[in-house]
Structure formats: structure tokens, C-alpha cells
C-alpha atoms as a PDB file:
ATOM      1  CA  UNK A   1     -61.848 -29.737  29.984  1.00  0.00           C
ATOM      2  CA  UNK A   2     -59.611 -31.890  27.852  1.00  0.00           C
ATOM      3  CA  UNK A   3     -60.025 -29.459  24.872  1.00  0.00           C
ATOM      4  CA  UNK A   4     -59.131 -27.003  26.801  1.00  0.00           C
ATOM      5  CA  UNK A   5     -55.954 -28.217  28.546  1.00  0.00           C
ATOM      6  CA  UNK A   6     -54.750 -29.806  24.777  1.00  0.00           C
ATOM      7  CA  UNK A   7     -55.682 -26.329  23.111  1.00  0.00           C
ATOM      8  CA  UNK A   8     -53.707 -24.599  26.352  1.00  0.00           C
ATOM      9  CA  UNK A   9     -50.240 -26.862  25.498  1.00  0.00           C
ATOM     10  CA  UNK A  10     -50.500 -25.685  22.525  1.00  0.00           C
ATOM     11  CA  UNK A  11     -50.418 -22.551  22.694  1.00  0.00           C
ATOM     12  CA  UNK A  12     -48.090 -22.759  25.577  1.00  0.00           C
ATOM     13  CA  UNK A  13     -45.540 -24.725  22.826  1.00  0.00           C
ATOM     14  CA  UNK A  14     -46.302 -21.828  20.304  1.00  0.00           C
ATOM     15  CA  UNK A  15     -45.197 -19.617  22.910  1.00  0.00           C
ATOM     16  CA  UNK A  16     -42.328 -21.320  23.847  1.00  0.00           C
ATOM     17  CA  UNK A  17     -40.779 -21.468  20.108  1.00  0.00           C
ATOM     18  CA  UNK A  18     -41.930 -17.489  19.654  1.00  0.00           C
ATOM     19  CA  UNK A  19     -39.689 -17.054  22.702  1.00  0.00           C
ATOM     20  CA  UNK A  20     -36.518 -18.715  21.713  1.00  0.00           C
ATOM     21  CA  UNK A  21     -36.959 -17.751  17.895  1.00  0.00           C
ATOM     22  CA  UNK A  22     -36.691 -14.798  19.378  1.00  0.00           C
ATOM     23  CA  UNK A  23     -34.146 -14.633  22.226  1.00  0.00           C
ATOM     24  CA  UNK A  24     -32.089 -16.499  19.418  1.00  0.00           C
ATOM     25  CA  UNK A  25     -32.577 -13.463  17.210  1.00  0.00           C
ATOM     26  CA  UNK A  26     -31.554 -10.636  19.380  1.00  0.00           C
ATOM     27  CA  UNK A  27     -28.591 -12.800  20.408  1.00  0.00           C
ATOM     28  CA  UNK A  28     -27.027 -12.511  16.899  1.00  0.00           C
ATOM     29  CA  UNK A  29     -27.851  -8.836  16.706  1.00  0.00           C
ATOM     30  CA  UNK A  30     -26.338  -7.972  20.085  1.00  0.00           C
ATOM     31  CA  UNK A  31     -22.929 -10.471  18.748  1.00  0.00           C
ATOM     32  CA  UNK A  32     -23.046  -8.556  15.365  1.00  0.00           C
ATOM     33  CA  UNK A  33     -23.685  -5.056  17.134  1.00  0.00           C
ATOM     34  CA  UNK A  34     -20.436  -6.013  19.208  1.00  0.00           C
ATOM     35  CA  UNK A  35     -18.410  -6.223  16.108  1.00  0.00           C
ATOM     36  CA  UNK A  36     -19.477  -3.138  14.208  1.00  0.00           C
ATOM     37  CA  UNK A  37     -19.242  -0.953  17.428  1.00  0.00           C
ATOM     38  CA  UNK A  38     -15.251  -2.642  18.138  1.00  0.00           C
ATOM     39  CA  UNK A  39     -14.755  -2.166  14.193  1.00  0.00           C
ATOM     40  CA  UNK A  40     -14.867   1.682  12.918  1.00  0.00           C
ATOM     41  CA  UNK A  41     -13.014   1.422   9.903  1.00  0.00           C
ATOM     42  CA  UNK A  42     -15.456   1.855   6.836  1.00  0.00           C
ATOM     43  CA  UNK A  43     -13.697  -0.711   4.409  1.00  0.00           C
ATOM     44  CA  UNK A  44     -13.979  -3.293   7.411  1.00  0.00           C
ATOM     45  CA  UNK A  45     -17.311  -2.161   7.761  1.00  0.00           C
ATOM     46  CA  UNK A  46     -18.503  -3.302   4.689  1.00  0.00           C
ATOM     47  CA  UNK A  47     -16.690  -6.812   4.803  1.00  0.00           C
ATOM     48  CA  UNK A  48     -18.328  -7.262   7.811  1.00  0.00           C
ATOM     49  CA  UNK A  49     -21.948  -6.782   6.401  1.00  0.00           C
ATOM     50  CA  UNK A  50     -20.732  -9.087   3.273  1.00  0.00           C
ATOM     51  CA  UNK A  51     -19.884 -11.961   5.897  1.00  0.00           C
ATOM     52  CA  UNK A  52     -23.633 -10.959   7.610  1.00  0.00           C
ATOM     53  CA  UNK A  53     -25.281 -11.349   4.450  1.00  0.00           C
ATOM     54  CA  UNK A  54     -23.415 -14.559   3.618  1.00  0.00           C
ATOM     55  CA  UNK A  55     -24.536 -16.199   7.072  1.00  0.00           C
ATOM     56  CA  UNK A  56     -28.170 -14.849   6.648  1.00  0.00           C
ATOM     57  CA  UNK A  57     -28.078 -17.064   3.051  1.00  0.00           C
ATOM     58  CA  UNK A  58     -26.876 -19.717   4.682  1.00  0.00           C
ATOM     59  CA  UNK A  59     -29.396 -19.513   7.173  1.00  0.00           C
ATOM     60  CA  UNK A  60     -32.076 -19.435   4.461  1.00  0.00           C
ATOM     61  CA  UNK A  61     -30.782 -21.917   2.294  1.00  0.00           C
ATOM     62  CA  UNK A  62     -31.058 -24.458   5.214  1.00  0.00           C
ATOM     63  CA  UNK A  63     -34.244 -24.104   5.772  1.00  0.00           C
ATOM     64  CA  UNK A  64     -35.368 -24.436   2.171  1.00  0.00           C
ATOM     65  CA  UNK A  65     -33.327 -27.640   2.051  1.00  0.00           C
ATOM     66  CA  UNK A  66     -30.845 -26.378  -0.907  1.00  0.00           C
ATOM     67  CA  UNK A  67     -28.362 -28.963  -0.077  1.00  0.00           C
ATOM     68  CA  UNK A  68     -26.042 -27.891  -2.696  1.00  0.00           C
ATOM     69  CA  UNK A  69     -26.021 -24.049  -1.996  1.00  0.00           C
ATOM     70  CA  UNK A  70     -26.346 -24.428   1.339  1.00  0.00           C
ATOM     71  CA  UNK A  71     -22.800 -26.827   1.205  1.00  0.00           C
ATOM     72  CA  UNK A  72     -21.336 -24.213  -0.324  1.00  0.00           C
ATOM     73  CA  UNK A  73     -22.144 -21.558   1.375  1.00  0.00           C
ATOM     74  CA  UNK A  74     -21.433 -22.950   4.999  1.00  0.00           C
ATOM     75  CA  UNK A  75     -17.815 -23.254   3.357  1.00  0.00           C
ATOM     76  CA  UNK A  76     -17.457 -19.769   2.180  1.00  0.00           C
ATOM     77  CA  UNK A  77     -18.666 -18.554   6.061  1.00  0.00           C
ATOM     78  CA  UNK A  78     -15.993 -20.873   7.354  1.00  0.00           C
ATOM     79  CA  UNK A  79     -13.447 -19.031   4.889  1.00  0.00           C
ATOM     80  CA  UNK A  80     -14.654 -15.711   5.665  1.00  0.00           C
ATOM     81  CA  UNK A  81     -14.450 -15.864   8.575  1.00  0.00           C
ATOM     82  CA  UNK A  82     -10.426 -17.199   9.060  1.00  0.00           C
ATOM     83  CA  UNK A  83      -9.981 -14.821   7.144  1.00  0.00           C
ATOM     84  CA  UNK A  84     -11.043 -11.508   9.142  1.00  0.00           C
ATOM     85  CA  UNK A  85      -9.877 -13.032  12.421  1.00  0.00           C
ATOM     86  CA  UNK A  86      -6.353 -12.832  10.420  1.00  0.00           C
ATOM     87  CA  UNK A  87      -7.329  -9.481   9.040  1.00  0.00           C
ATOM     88  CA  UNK A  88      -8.891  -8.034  12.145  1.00  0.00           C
ATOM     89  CA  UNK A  89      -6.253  -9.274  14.500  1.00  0.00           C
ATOM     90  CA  UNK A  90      -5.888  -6.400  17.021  1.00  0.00           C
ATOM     91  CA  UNK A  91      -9.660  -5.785  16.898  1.00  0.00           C
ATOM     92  CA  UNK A  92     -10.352  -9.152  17.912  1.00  0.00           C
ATOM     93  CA  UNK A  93      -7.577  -9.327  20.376  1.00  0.00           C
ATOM     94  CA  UNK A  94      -9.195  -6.284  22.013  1.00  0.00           C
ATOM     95  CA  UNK A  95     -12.746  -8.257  21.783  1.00  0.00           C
ATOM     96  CA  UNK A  96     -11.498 -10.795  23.447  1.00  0.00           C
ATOM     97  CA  UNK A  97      -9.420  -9.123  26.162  1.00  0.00           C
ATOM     98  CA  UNK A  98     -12.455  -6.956  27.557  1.00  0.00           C
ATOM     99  CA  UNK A  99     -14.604 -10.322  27.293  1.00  0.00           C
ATOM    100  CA  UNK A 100     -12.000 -11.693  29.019  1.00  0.00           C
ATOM    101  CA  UNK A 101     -11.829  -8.852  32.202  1.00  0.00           C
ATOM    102  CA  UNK A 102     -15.536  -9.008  31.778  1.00  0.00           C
ATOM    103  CA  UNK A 103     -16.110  -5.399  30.443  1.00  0.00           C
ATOM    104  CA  UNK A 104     -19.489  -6.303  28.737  1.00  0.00           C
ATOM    105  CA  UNK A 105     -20.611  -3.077  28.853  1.00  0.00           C
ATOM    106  CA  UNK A 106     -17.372  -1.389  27.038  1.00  0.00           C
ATOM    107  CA  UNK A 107     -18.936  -3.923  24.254  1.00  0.00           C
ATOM    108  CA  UNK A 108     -21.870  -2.231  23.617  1.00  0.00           C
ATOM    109  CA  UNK A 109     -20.116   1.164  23.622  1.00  0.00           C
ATOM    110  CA  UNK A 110     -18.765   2.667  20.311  1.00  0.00           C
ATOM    111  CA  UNK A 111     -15.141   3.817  20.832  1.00  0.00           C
ATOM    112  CA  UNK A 112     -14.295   7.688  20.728  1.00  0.00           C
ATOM    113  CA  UNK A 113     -11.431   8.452  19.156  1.00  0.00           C
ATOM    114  CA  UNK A 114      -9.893  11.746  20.286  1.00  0.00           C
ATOM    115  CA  UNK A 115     -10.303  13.751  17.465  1.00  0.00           C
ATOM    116  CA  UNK A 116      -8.058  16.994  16.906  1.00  0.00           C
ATOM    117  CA  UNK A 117      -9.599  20.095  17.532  1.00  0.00           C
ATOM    118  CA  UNK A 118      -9.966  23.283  15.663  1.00  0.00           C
ATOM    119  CA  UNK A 119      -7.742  25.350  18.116  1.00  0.00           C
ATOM    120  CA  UNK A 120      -5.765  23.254  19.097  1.00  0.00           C
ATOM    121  CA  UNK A 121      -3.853  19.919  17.642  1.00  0.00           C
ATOM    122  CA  UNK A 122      -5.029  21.438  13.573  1.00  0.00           C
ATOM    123  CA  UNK A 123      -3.519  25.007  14.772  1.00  0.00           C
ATOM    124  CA  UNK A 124      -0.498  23.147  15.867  1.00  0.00           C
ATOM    125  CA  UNK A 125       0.243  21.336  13.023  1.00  0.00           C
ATOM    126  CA  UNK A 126      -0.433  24.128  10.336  1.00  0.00           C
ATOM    127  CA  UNK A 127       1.529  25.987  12.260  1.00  0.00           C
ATOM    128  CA  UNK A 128       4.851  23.694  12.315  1.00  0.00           C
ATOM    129  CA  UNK A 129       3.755  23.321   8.867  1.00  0.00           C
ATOM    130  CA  UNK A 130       4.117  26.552   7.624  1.00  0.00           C
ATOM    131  CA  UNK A 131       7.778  26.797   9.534  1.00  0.00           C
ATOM    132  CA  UNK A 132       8.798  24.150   7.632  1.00  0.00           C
ATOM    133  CA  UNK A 133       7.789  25.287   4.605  1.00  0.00           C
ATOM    134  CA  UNK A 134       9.258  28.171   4.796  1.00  0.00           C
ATOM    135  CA  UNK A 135      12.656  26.841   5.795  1.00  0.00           C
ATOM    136  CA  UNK A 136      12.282  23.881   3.103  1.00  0.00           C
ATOM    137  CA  UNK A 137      12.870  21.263   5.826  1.00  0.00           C
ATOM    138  CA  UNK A 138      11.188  17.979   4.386  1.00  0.00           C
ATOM    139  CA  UNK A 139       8.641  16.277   6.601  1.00  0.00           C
ATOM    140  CA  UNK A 140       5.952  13.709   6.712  1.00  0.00           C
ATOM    141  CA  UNK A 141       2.706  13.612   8.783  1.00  0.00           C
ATOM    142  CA  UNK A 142       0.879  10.274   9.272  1.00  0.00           C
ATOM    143  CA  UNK A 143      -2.774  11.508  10.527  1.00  0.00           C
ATOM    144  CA  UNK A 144      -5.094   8.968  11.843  1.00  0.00           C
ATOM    145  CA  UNK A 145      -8.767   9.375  11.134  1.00  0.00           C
ATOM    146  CA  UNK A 146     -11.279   7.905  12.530  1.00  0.00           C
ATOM    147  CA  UNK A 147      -9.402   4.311  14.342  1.00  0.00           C
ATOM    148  CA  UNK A 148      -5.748   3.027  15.188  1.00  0.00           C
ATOM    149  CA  UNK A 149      -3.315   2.155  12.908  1.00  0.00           C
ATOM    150  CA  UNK A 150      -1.552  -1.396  12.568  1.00  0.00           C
ATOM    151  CA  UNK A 151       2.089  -1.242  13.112  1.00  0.00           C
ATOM    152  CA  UNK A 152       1.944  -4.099  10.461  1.00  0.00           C
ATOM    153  CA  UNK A 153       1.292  -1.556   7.678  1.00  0.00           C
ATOM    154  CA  UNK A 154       4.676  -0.080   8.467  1.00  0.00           C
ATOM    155  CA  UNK A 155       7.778  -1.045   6.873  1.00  0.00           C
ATOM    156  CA  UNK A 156       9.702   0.034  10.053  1.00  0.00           C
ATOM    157  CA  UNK A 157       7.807   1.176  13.011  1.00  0.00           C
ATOM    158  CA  UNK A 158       9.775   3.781  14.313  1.00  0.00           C
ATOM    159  CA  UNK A 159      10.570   5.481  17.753  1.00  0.00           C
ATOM    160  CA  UNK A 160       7.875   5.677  20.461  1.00  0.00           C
ATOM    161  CA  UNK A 161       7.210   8.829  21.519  1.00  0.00           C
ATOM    162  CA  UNK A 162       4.003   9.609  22.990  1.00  0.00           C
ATOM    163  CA  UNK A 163       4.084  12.932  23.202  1.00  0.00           C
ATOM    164  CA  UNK A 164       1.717  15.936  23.639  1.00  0.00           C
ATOM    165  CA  UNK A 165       1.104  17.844  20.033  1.00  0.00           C
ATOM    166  CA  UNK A 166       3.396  20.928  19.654  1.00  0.00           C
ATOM    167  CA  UNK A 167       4.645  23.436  16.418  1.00  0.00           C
ATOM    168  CA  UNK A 168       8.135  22.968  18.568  1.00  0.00           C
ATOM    169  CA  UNK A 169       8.500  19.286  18.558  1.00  0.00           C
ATOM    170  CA  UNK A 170       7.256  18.760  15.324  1.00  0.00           C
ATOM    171  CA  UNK A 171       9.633  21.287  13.954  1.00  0.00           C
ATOM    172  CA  UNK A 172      12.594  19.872  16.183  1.00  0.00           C
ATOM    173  CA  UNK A 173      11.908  16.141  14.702  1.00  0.00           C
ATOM    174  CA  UNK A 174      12.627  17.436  11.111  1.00  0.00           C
ATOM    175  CA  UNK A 175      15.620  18.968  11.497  1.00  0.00           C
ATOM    176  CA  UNK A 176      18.189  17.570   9.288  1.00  0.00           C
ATOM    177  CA  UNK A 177      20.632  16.860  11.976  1.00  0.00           C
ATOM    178  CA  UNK A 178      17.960  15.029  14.194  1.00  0.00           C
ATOM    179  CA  UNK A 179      18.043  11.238  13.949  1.00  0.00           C
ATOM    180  CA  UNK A 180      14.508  10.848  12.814  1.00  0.00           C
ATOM    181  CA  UNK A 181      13.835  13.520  10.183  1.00  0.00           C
ATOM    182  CA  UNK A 182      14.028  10.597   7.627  1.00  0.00           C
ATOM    183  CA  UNK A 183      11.124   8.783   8.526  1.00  0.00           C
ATOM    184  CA  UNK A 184       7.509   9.618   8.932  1.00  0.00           C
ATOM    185  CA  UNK A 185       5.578  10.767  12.541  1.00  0.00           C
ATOM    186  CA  UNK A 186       2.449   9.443  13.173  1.00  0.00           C
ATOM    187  CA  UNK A 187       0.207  11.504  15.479  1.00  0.00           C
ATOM    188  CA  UNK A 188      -3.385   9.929  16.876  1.00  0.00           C
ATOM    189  CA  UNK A 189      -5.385  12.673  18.469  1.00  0.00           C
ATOM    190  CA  UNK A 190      -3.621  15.055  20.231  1.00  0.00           C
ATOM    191  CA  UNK A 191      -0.629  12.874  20.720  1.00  0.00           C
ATOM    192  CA  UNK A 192       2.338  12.079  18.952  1.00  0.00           C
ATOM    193  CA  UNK A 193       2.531   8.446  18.746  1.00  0.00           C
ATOM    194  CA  UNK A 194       5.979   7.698  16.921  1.00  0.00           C
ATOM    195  CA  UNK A 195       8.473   9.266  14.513  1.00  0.00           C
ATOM    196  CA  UNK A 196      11.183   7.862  12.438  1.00  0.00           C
ATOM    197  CA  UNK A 197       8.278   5.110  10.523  1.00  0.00           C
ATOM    198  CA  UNK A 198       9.518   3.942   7.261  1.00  0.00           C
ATOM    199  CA  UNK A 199       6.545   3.781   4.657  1.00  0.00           C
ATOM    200  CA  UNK A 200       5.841   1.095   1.950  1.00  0.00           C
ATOM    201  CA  UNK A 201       6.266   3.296  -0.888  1.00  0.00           C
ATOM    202  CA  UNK A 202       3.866   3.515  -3.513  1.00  0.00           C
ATOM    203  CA  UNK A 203       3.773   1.106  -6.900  1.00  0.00           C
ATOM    204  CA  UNK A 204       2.303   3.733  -9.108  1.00  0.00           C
ATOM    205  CA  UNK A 205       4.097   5.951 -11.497  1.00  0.00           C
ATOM    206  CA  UNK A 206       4.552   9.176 -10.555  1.00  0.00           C
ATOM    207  CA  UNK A 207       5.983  12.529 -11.545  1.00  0.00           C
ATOM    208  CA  UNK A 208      10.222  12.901 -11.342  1.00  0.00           C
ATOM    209  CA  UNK A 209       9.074  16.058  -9.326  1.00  0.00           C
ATOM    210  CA  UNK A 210       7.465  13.948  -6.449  1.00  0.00           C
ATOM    211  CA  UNK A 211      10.577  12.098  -3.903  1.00  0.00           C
ATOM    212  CA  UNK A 212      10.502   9.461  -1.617  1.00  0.00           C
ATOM    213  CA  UNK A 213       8.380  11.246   1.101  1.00  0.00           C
ATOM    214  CA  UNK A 214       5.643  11.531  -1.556  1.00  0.00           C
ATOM    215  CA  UNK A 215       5.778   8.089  -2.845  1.00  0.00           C
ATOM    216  CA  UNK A 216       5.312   6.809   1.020  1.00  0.00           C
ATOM    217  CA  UNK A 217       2.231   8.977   1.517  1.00  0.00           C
ATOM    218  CA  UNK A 218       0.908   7.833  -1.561  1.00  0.00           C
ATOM    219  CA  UNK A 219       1.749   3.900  -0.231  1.00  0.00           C
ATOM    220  CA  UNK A 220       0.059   3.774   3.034  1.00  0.00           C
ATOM    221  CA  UNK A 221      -2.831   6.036   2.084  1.00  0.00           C
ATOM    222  CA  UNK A 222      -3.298   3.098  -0.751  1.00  0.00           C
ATOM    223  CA  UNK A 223      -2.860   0.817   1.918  1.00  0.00           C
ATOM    224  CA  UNK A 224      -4.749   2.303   4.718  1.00  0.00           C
ATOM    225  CA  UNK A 225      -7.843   4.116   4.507  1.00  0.00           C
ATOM    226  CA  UNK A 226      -8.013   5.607   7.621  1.00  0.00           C
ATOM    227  CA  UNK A 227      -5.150   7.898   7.671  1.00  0.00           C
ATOM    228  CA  UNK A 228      -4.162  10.901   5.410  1.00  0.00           C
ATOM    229  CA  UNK A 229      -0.537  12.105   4.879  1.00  0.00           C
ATOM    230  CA  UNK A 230       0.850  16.124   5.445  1.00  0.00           C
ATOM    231  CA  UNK A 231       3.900  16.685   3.179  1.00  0.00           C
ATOM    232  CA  UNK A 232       6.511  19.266   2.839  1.00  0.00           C
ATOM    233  CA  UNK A 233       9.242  18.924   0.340  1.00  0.00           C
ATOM    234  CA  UNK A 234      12.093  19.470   0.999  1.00  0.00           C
ATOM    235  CA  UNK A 235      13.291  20.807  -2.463  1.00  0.00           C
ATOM    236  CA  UNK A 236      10.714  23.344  -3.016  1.00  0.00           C
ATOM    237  CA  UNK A 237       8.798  23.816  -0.032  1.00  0.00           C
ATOM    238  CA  UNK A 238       5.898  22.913  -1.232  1.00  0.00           C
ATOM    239  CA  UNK A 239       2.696  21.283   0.924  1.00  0.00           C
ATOM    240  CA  UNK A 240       1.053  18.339   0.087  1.00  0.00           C
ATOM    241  CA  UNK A 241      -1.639  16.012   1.230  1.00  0.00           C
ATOM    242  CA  UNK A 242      -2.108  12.524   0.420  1.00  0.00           C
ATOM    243  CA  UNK A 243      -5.381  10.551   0.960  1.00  0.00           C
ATOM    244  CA  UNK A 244      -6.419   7.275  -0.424  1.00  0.00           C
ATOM    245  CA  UNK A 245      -3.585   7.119  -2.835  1.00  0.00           C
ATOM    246  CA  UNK A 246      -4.031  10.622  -4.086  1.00  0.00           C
ATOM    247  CA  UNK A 247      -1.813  13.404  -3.760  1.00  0.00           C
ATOM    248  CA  UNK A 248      -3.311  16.856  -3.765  1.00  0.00           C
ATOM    249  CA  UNK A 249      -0.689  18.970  -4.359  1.00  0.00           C
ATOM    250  CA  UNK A 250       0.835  22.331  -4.201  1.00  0.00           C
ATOM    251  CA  UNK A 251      -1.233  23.444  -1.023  1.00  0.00           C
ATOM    252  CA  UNK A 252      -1.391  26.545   0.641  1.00  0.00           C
ATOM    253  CA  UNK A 253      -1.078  26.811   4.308  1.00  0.00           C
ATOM    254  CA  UNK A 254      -4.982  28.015   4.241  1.00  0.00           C
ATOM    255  CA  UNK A 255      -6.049  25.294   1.806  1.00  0.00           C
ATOM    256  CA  UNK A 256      -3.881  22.789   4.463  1.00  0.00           C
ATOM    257  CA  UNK A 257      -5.860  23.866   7.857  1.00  0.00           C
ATOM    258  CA  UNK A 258      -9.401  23.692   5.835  1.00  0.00           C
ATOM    259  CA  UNK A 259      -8.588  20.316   4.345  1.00  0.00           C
ATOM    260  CA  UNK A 260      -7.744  19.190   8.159  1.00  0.00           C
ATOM    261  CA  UNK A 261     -10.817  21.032   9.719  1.00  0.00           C
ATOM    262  CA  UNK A 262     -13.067  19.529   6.993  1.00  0.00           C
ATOM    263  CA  UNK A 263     -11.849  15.815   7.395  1.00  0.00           C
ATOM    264  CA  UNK A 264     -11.452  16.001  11.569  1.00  0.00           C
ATOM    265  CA  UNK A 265     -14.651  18.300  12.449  1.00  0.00           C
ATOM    266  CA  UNK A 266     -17.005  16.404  14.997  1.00  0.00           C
ATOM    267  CA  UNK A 267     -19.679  18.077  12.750  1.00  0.00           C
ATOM    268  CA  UNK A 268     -18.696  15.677   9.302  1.00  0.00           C
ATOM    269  CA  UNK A 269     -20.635  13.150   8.761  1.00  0.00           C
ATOM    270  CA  UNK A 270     -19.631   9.762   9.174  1.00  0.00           C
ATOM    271  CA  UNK A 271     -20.987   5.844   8.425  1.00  0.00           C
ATOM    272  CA  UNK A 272     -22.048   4.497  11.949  1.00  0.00           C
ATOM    273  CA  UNK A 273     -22.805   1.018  11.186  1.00  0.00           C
ATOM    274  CA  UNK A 274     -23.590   0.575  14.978  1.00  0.00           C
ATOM    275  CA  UNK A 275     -26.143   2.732  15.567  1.00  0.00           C
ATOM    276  CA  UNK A 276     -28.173   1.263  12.488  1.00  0.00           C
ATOM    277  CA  UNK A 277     -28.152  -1.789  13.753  1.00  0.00           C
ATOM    278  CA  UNK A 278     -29.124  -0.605  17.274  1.00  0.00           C
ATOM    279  CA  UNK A 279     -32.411   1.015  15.499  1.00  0.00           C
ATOM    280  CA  UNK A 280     -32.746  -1.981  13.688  1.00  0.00           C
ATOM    281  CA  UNK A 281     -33.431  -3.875  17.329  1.00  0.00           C
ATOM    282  CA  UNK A 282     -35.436  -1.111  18.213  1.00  0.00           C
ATOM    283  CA  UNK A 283     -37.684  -1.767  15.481  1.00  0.00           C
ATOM    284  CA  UNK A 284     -37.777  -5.426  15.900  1.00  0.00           C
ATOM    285  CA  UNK A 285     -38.774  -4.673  19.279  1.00  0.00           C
ATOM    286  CA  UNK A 286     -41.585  -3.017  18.670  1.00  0.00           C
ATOM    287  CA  UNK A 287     -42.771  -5.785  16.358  1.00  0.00           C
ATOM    288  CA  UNK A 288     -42.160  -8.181  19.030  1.00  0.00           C
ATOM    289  CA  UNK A 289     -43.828  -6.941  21.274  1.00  0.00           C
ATOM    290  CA  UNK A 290     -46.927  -5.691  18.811  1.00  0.00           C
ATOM    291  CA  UNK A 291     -47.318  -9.661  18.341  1.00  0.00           C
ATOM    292  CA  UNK A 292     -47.108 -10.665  22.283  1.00  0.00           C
ATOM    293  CA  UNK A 293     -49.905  -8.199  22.199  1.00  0.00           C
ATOM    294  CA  UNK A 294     -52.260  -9.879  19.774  1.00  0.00           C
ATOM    295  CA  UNK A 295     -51.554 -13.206  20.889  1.00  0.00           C
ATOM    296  CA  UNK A 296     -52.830 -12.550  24.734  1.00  0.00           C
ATOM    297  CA  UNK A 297     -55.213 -10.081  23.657  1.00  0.00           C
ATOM    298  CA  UNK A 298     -53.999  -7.041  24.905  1.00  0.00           C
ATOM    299  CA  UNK A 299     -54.315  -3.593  23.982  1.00  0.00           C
ATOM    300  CA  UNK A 300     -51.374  -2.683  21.986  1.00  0.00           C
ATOM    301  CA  UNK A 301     -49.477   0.541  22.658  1.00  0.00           C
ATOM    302  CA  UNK A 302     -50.997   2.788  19.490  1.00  0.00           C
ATOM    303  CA  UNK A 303     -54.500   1.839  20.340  1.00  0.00           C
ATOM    304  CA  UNK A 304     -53.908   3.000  24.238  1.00  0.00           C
ATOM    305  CA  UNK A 305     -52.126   5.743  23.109  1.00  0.00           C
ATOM    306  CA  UNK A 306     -55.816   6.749  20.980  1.00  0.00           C
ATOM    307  CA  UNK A 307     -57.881   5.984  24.008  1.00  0.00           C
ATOM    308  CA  UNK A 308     -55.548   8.851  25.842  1.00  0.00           C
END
């Protein structure tokens, strides 16, 4: 009987330790599948996963008792980490406000970001681009991709607008005798967020040919990788779009709306660093659970699924 209760504690401790190994485990997944699903951006993305990997070394450092490594690479978390709350301040402001209202299960769900459609927003804009063009009246489209801009990547942020998408308005901002022509108009989804942004222009050297609307695509695009950059010139006419630096240039209006289908169709694939991760549980899971199984001697779920 003695054996029996001692070999029973035992197992019972085991138990106990599987448990919170584990509930500790899928309490850092669901805290790092938080951050990826708040954080869309694919550059942030993969600082993120460097600051994972940096922890999980950590991690595995102090349990092989590297003092040394381990002492350093507690301090590099520690600096990595000050360092994207500074860099990631509006996505951990919004973290903490919905944690705060107690929206935990806005956490879990990746944003949608209201993407333009084909017949709709794109049309629009090729449309006022083309008018432009024609009329050599210079102009400058911000176009946000797949997350929110940072006003703090403007030089100036401009006039708020919010406005509904329209050949007319964008036309009517770039008039020459409108106050805001000069500056740039940012437009998130279907709406027109703000006109009259002044854009860090671009360090590089460029051709005499390109002006000061081309050398601010060129900047923020270099600056901000989710956003590309419609520009008309206003000497020649000519269309050009900027994206990660680059400036593709002359365009034609047909070349224009399939650039802008191919980058904003629902269709194109893009990096979900969420949805891994959720898998990822999924799969530890089923491993869990596959051990619970052998440990209290039940039938696990491929074996009942051959006696069926």
C-alpha cells in the first residue's frame, strides 16, 4: 500500500510539472501570437522573430548553465526589447488600449485592412490619374499597403481630410491654385486620409530629369515599406511609381492600374506570421495531448480512428 501511494505522488508530481511546463508554454505562444497578429508590417515581422529567437537562446542557455552567454544574452533581450517598444509605439499603444477596455478577443484577431478594390478605389485613382496627366498637373499619391502609416515618417503631416475616394477630389487637390497641390495625399483604403504631407526627400542621386515630387516618393518608400508612391510630373506628364526606393518610370495609364491591381488584389499572396504560429499551437496540441494519452493509458486518437 505504501508503494503504491509513494509511486501515486509521483506520478501525481510528474503530472503536475507536465501541466505547468505546459500551460507556461502556450502562454508565450498566445503573448507572441498577440504581437504578430497587432504587427502586419513584414520588416517588423522579422525583428520580431529575431527578438523570439533571442529569448528562446536565452531560455536555453539558462538551463545549460552558460553563465557567460546567458549574461549576455539576457542584456541584448533587455535592449531589444526598449528598443521596439520605441519603434513600435502606436502598435503597442493600441495593445495596450484594447487590453486596457478588455477587448481580449480583438487580440487574437488579425486586423483587415480595407484594401482598394478593382472597380472601385484603383478605377478611381487611374482615372484622376490619367486627367492629370493629360493636363500636366503634378501630383503625388501616398498608397498604404498592407498597415497604417506613422505620421512620424512625415516631414509635415498635412491637412486631415478623411474623405471618400473620388477622380473629382483628387483632381481638385492638384490644381495649381489649390492650397495643397504642393504636398503629397495619402489615401488608406477607400479613404482619403490627408493632403498637403511634406516628404523626407530622398539621399540618393538621381537623374536632373526627376523633381522634388520624385525625390519624396523615392524618400518615404526608402523609409517605409508599406506604402508605394503614384507620380505625375508636372513638366512632362509623365506617370511614375515609386516602391521601396525605386522609381519605375515612364508608366502608362494601363501599366499604372495593373501595377495597383497586382500589389492590392485580395488574391496576392502575403507573409502571415500569425497564422503560422496559430498552426504551430495546433501542432503542439496534438503532441500534448498524444502524451496525456500514453501516460494514462488511453487510446490515442489515430489508433481509435483505425478501430472505426
Amino acid at each position: 500500500m505504501g508503494d503504491w501511494w509513494t509511486q501515486w505522488l509521483a506520478n501525481l508530481g510528474r503530472s503536475q510539472s507536465l501541466l505547468i511546463g505546459t500551460l507556461d508554454i502556450g502562454l508565450v505562444l498566445a503573448l507572441t501570437y498577440m504581437i504578430l497578429v497587432i504587427i502586419s508590417e513584414r520588416r517588423t515581422l522579422w525583428m520580431v522573430r529575431g527578438f523570439i529567437i533571442l529569448m528562446l537562446a536565452s531560455a536555453i542557455s539558462s538551463r545549460l548553465h552558460l553563465q557567460l552567454l546567458n549574461f549576455v544574452l539576457e542584456k541584448l533581450v533587455i535592449g531589444c526589447a526598449v528598443a521596439m517598444a520605441v519603434a513600435l509605439q502606436s502598435e503597442f499603444r493600441r495593445f495596450l488600449e484594447q487590453l486596457g477596455r478588455g477587448e481580449f478577443q480583438q487580440l487574437f484577431q488579425p486586423s483587415r485592412l480595407a484594401v482598394p478594390k478593382y472597380n472601385s478605389v484603383i478605377d478611381e485613382i487611374v482615372d484622376a490619374v490619367r486627367e492629370l496627366s493629360k493636363n500636366r498637373i503634378g501630383a503625388l499619391l501616398i498608397l498604404e499597403t498592407t498597415g497604417p502609416m506613422d505620421e512620424r515618417d512625415f516631414s509635415v503631416p498635412g491637412v486631415k481630410l478623411n474623405a471618400e475616394v473620388s477622380k473629382e477630389l483628387i483632381q481638385t487637390i492638384f490644381q495649381p491654385k489649390t492650397l495643397l497641390h504642393d504636398g503629397a495625399t495619402l489615401i488608406r483604403g477607400s479613404r482619403i486620409v490627408a493632403s498637403g504631407i511634406i516628404l523626407p526627400l530622398s539621399g540618393r542621386t538621381a537623374s536632373r530629369q526627376l523633381g522634388t515630387r520624385h525625390r519624396a516618393a523615392m524618400g518615404i518608400t526608402e523609409r517605409v515599406e508599406n506604402c508605394i508612391c503614384v507620380v505625375v510630373s508636372e513638366e512632362t506628364g509623365s506617370i511614375s511609381l515609386a516602391e521601396r526606393g525605386t522609381l519605375n518610370r515612364p508608366l502608362t495609364i494601363t501599366k499604372l492600374k495593373e501595377s495597383l491591381e497586382t500589389r492590392f488584389s485580395p488574391n496576392v499572396d502575403r507573409e502571415a506570421g500569425a497564422p503560422d504560429l496559430l498552426s504551430l499551437g495546433r501542432q503542439i496540441r496534438s503532441k500534448v495531448l498524444a502524451l496525456f494519452s500514453r501516460l494514462l493509458g488511453l487510446p490515442s486518437t489515430a489508433s481509435r480512428r483505425d478501430k472505426k
